[in-house]
Protein backbone atom coordinates (compact mmCIF):
# COMPACT_ATOMS: atom_id res chain seq x y z
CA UNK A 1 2.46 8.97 -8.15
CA UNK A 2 1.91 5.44 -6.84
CA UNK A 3 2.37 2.08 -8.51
CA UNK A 4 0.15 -0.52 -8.28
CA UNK A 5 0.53 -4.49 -8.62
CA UNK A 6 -2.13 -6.33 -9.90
CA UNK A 7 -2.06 -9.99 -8.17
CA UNK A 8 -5.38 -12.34 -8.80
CA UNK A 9 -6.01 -15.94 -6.70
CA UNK A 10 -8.68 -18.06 -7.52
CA UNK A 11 -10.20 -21.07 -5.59
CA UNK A 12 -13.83 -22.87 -6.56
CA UNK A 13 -15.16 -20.55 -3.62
CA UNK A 14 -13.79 -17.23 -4.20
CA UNK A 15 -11.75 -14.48 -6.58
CA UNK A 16 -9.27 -12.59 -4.55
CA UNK A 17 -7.55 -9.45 -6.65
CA UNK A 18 -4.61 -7.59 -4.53
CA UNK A 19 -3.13 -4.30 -5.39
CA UNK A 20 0.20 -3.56 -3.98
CA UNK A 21 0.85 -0.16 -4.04
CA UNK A 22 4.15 1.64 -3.38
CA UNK A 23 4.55 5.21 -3.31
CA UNK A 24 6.93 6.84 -6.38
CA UNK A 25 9.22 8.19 -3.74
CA UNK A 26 9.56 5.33 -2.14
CA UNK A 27 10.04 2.60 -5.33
CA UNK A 28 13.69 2.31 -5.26
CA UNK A 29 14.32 1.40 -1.68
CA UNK A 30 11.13 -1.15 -1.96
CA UNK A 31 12.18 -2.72 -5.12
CA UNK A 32 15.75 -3.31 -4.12
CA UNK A 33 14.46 -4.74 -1.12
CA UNK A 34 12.48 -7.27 -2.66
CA UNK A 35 15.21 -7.97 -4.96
CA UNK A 36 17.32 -8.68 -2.32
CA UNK A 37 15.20 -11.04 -1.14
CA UNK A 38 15.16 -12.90 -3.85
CA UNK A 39 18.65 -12.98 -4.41
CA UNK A 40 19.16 -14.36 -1.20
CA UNK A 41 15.93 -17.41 -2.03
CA UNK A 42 18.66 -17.93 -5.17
CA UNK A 43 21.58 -18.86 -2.93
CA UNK A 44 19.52 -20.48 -0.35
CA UNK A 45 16.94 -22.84 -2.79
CA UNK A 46 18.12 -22.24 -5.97
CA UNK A 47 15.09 -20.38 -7.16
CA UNK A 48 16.83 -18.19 -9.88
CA UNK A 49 15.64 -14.22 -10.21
CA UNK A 50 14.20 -14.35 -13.55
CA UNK A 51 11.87 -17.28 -12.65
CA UNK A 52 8.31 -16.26 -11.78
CA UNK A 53 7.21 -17.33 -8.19
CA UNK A 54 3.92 -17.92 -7.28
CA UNK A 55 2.21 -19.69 -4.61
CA UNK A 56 0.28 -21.99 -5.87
CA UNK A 57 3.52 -23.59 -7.15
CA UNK A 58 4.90 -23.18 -3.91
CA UNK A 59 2.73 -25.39 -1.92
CA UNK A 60 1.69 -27.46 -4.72
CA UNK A 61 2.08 -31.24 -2.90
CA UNK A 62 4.95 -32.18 -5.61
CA UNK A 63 6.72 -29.03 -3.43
CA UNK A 64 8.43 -27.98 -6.83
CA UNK A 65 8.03 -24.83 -9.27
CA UNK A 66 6.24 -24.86 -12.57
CA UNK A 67 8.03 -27.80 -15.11
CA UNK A 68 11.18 -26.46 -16.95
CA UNK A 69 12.86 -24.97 -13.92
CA UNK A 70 15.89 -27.00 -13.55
CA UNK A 71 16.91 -26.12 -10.07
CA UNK A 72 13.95 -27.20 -7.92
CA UNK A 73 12.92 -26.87 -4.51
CA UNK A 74 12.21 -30.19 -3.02
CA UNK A 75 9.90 -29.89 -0.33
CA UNK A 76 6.79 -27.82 0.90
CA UNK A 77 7.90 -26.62 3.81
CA UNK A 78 11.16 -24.82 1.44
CA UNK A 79 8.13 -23.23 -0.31
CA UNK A 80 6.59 -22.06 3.02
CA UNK A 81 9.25 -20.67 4.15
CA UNK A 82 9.96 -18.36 0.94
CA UNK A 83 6.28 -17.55 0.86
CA UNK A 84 6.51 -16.82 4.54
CA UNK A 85 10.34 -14.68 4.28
CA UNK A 86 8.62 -12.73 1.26
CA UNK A 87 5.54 -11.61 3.33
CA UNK A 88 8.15 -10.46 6.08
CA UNK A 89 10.14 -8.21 3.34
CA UNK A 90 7.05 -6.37 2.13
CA UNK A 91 5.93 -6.21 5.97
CA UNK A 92 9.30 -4.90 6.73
CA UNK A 93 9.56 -2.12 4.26
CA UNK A 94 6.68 -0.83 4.61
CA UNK A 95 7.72 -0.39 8.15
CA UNK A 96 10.95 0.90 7.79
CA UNK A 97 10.18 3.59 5.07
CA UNK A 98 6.27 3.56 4.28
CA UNK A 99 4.84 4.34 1.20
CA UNK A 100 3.32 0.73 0.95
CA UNK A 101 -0.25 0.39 1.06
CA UNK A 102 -2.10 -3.24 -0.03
CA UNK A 103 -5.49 -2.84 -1.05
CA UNK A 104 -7.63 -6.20 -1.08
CA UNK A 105 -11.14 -7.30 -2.74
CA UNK A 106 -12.48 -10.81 -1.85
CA UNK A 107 -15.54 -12.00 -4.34
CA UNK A 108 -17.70 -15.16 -3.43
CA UNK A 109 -17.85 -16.72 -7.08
CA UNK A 110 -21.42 -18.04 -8.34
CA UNK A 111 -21.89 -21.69 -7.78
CA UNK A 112 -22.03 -21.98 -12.03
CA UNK A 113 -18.69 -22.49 -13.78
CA UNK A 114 -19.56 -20.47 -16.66
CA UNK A 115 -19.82 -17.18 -14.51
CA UNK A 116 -15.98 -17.53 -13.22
CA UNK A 117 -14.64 -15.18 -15.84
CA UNK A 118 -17.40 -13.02 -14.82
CA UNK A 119 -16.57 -13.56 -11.19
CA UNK A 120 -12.89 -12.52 -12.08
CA UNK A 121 -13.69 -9.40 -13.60
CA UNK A 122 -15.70 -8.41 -11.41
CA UNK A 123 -13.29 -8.55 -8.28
CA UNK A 124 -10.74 -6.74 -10.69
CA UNK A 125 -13.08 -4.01 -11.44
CA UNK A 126 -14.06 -3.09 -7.73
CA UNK A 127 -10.70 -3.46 -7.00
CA UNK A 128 -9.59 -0.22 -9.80
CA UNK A 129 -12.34 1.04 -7.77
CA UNK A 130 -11.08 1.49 -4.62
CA UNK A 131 -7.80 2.41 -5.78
CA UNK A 132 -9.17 4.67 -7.62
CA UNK A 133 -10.37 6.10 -4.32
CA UNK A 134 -7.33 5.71 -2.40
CA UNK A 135 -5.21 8.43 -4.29
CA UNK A 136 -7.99 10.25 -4.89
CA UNK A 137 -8.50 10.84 -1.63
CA UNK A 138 -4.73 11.30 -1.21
CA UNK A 139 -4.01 13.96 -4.09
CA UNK A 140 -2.62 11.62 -5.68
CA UNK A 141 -2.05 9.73 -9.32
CA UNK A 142 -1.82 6.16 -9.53
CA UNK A 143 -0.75 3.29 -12.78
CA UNK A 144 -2.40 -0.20 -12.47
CA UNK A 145 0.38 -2.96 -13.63
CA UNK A 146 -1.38 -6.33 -14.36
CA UNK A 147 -0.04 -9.58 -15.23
CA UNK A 148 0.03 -10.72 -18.91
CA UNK A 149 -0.87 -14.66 -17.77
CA UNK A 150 -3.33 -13.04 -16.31
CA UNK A 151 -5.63 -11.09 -19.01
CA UNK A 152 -7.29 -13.83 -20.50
CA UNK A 153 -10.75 -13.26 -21.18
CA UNK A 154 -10.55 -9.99 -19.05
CA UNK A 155 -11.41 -7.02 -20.48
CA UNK A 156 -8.48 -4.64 -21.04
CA UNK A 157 -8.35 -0.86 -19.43
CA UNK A 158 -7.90 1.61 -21.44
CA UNK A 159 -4.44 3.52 -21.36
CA UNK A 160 -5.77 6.77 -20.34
CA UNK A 161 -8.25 7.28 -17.42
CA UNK A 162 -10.16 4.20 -16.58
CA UNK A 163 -14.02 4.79 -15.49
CA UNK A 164 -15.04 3.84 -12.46
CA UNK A 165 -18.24 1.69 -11.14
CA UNK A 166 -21.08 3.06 -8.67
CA UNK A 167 -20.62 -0.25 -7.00
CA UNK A 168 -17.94 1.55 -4.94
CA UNK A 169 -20.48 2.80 -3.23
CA UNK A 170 -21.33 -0.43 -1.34
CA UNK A 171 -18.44 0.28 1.10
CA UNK A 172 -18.02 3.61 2.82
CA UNK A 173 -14.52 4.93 2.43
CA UNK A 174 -12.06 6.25 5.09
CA UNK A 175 -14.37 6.34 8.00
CA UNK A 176 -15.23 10.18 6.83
CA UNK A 177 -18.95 9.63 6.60
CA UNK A 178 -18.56 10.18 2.89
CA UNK A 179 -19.38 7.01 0.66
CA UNK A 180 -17.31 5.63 -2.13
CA UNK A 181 -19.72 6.97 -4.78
CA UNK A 182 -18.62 10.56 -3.64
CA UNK A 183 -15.26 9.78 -2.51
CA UNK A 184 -14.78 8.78 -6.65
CA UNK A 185 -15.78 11.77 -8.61
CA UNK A 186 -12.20 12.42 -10.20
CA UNK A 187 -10.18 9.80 -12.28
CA UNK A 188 -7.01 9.09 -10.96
CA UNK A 189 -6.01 5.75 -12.24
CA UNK A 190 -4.20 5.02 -15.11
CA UNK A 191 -3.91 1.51 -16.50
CA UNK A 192 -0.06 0.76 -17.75
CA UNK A 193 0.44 -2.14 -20.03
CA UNK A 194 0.28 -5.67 -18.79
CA UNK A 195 3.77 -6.80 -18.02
CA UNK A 196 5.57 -10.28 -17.47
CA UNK A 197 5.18 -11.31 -14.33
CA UNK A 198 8.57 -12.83 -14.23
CA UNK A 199 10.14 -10.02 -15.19
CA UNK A 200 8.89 -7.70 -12.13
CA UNK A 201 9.36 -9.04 -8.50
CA UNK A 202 7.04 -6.64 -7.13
CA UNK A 203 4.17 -7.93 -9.75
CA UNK A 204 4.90 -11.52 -8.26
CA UNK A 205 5.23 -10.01 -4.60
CA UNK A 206 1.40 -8.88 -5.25
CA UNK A 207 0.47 -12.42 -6.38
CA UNK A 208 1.62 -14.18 -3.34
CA UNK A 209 -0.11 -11.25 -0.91
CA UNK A 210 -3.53 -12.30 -3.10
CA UNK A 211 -2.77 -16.28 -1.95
CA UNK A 212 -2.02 -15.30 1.44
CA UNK A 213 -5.47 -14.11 1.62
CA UNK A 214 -7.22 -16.81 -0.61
CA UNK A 215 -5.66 -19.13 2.21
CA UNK A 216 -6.71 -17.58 4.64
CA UNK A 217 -10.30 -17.50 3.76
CA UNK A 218 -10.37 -20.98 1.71
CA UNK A 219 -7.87 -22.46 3.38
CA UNK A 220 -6.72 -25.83 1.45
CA UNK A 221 -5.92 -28.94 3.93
CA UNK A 222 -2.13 -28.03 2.63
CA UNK A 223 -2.38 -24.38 4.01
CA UNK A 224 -4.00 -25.50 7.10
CA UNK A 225 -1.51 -28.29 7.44
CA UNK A 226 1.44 -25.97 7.28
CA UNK A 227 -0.38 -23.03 9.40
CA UNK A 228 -0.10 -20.97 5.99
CA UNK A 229 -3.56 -19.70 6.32
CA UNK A 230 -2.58 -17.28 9.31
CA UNK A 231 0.36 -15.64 6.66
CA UNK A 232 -1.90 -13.02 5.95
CA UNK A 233 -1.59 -11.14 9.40
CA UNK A 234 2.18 -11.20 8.98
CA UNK A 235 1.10 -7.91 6.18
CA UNK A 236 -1.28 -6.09 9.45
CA UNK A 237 0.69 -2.81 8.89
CA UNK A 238 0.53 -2.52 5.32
CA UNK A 239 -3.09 -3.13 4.65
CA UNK A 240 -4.86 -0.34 3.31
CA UNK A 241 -7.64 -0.57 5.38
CA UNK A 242 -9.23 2.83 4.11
CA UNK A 243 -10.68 -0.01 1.70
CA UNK A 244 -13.13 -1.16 3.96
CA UNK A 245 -12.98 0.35 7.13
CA UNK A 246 -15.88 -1.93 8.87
CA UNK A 247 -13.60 -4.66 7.40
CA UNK A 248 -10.72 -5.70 10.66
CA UNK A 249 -8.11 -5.93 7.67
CA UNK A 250 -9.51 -3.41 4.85
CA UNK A 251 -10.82 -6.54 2.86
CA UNK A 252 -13.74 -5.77 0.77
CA UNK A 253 -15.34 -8.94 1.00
CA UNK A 254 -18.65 -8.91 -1.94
């Protein structure tokens, strides 16, 4: 079984959907290392455990989290660097014990405001696409964990086995010569029920990988300012670049 965490970013430019996947085997020693982490941000910033962390609070240019959090963190470059130390943890484990693989989809949105939603879904379903095609390919059985803040207007996967898209087929898989449409003949993805994304580290872990990216390929003057949109290659040996193999870093990039 692997687990998979749903993170979505979202510019004017471009939908970015992440899927963080960690291995069943290998979910205890991941999770408490992420806890960890973020029970060392709480000594060093004050950024309690329960609170949900993502980055577009982080290097918002107030430099604080979302209003009602008592215990702030005061400047940008405290967000950076628990962006930056979070990246590093998921790097890390996935280096010490594998079992982490990050799967990423990057969608140019249409130029019309209206289609956004569209835009979003559509990132989110080629995304259950090629995760679908990931543990298909390795024997195995995956659960897709999304955000509640998230679902809005999205439409909601079914609890059993969730369809797939011949738009997979677009992007060759694994470097076999076999393409996505026949790399995705079985189901193998399961859709869970959307969780709170401040109750699950790993769920918020997933939404600051999907920044990372967004920043690195809309970079805001912030990100640039801060060298935050070159974060992304701190994850180079987790990416599941099976994805997209023509891709450098497994993006598929529609």
């Amino acid at each position: 079984m692997r687990i998979y965490y749903v993170g979505e970013s979202r510019s004017r430019n471009l939908s970015v959907a992440t899927a963080l996947g960690v291995d069943g085997e290998h979910w205890n020693a991941v999770s408490e290392n992420v806890l960890d982490w973020r029970w060392v941000m709480e000594d060093e910033f004050n950024v309690p455990t329960g609170r949900t962390l993502r980055g577009v609070d982080l290097l918002s240019p107030k430099g604080s989290l979302p209003r009602g959090l008592r215990r702030r963190i005061t400047t940008l470059e405290e967000g950076l660097e628990i962006m930056m130390n979070g990246l590093r943890v998921l790097e890390s484990a996935g280096w010490r014990q594998g079992g982490i693989g990050v799967v990423n989809v990057c969608r140019r949105n249409s130029p019309f405001r209206q289609h956004r939603r569209r835009d979003r879904a559509a990132a989110r379903d080629r995304l259950l696409e090629l995760v679908n095609a990931s543990v298909a390919a390795d024997g195995r059985y995956a659960f897709f964990i999304e955000d509640e803040a998230e679902r809005d207007g999205l439409p909601e996967l079914a609890a059993g086995p969730v369809h797939r898209d011949p738009i997979l087929a677009a992007c060759p898989y694994a470097g076999d010569g076999d393409s996505g449409r026949d790399a995705a003949r079985d189901t193998a993805v399961y859709a869970a029920p959307y969780r709170v994304a401040g109750d699950d580290e790993l769920l918020q872990m997933a939404g600051l990988v999907s920044y990372a990216l967004l920043q690195q390929e809309d970079p805001t003057a912030m990100s640039e300012a801060l060298n935050f949109h070159l974060a992304f290659g701190i994850l180079k040996d987790v990416l599941d670049r099976r994805a997209c193999p023509r891709d450098p870093q497994g993006v598929d990039r529609l």
